[in-house]
C-alpha atoms as a PDB file:
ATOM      1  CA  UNK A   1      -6.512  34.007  37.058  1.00  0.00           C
ATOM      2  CA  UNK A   2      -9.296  33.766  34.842  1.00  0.00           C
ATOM      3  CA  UNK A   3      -9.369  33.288  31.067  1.00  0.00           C
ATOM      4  CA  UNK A   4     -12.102  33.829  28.716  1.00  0.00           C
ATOM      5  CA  UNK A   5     -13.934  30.627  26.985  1.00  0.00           C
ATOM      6  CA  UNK A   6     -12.140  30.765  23.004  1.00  0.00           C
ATOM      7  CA  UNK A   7     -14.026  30.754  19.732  1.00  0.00           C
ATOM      8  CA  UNK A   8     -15.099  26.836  19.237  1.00  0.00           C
ATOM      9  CA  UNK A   9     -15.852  26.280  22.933  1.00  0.00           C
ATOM     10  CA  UNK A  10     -18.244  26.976  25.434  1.00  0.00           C
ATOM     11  CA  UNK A  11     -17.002  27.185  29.465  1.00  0.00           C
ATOM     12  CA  UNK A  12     -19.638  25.735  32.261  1.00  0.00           C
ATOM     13  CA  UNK A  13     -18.067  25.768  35.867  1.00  0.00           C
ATOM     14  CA  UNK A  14     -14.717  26.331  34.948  1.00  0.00           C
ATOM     15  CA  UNK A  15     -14.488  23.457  32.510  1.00  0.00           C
ATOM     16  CA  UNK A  16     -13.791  24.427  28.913  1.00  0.00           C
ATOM     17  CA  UNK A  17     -15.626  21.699  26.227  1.00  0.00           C
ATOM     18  CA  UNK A  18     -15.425  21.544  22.655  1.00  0.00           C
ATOM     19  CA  UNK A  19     -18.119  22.278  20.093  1.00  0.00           C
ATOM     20  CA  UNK A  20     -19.303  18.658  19.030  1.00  0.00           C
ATOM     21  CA  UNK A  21     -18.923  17.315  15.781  1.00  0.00           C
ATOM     22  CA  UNK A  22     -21.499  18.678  12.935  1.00  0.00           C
ATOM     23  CA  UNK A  23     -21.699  21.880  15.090  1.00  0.00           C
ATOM     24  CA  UNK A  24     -19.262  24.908  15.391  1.00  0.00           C
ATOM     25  CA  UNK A  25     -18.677  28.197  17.575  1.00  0.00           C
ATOM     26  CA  UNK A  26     -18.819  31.778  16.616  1.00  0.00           C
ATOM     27  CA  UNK A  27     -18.581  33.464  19.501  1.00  0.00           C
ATOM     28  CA  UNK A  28     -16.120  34.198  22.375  1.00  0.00           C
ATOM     29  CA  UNK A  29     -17.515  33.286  26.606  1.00  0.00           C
ATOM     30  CA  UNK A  30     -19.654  30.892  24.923  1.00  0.00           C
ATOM     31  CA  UNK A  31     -21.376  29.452  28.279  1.00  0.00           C
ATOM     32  CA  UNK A  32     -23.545  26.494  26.996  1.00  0.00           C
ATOM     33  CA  UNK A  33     -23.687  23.592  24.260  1.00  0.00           C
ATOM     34  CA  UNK A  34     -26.693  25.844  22.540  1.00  0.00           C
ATOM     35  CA  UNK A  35     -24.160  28.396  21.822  1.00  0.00           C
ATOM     36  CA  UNK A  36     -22.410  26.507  19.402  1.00  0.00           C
ATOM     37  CA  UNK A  37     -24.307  26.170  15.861  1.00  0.00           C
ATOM     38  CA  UNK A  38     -25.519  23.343  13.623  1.00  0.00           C
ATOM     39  CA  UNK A  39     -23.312  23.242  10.397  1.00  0.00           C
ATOM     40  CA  UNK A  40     -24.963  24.436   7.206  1.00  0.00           C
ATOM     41  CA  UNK A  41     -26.404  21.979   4.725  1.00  0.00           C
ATOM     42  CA  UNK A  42     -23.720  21.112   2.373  1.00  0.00           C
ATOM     43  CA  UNK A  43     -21.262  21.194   4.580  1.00  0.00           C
ATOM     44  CA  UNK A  44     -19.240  19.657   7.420  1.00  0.00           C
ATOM     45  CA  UNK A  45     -17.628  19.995  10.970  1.00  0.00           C
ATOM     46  CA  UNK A  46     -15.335  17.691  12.114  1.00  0.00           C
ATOM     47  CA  UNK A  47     -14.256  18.287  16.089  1.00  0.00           C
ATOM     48  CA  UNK A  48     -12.215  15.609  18.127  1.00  0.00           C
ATOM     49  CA  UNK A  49      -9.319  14.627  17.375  1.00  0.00           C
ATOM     50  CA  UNK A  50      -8.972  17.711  15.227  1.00  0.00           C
ATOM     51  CA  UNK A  51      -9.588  21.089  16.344  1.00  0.00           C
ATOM     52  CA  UNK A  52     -13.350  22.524  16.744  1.00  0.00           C
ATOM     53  CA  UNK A  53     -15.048  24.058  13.740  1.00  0.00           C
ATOM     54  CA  UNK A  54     -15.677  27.758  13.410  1.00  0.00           C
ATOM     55  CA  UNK A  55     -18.499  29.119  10.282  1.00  0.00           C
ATOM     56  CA  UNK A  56     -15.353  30.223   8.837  1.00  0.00           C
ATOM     57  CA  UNK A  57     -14.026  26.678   8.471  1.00  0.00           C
ATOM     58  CA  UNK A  58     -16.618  24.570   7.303  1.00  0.00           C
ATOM     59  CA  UNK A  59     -15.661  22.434   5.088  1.00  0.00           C
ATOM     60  CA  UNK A  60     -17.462  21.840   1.933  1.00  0.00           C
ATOM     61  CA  UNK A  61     -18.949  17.890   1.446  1.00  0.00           C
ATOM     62  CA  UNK A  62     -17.159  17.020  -1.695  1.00  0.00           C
ATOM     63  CA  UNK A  63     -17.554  14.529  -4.193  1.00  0.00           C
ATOM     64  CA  UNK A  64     -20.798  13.892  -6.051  1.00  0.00           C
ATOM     65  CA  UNK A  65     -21.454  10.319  -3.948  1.00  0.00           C
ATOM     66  CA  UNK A  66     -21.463  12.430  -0.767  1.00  0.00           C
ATOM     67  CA  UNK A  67     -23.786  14.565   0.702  1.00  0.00           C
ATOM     68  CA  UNK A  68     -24.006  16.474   4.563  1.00  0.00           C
ATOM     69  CA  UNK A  69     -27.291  17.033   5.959  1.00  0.00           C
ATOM     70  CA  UNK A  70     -27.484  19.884   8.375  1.00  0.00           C
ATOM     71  CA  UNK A  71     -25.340  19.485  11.269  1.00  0.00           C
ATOM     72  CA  UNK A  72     -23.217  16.693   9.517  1.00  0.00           C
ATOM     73  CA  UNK A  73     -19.502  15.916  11.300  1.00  0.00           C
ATOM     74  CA  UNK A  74     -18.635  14.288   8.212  1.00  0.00           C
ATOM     75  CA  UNK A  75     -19.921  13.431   4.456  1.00  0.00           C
ATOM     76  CA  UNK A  76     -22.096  10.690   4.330  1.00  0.00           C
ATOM     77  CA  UNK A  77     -22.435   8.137   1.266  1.00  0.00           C
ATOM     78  CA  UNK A  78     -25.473   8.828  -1.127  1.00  0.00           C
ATOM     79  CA  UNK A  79     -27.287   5.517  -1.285  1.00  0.00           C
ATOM     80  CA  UNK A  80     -27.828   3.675  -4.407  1.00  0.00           C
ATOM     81  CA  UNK A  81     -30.644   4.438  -6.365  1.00  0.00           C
ATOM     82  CA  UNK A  82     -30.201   8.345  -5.575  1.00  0.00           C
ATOM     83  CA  UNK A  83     -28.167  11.401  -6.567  1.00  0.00           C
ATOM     84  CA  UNK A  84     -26.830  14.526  -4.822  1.00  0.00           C
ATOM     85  CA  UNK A  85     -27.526  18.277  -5.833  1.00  0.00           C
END
């Protein structure tokens, strides 16, 4: 029996993998890594241990003294002598 790749993963030879961290899935029979997405600016998406991150689930960054590039898998620290917007 087959089964379609889920939302969050992409399938390559029969082997399902997860979206990586700071990227997430959006579409079902994903079939490569390029199918899943770079998280938005502000934002975050954690993967392993946890499940992978859909757009629908991105969570935000947070405090003021963090900030998430694009693709971020988690906040990162603003450094001293800057501030976040």
């Amino acid at each position: 029996m087959q089964i379609e790749c889920e939302l969050t993963y992409y399938c390559v030879d029969g082997i399902k993998y997860s979206c990586l961290g700071g990227t997430f899935g959006e579409i079902s029979a994903a079939s490569d890594l390029s199918d899943c997405k770079p998280c938005q600016e502000g934002f975050f998406c954690p993967s392993y241990p946890g499940p992978p991150s859909t757009r629908a689930d991105q969570a935000a960054c947070g405090e003021s003294y963090l900030y998430c590039p694009s693709a971020s898998s988690k906040p990162l620290p603003i450094e001293v002598g800057h501030y976040g917007t």
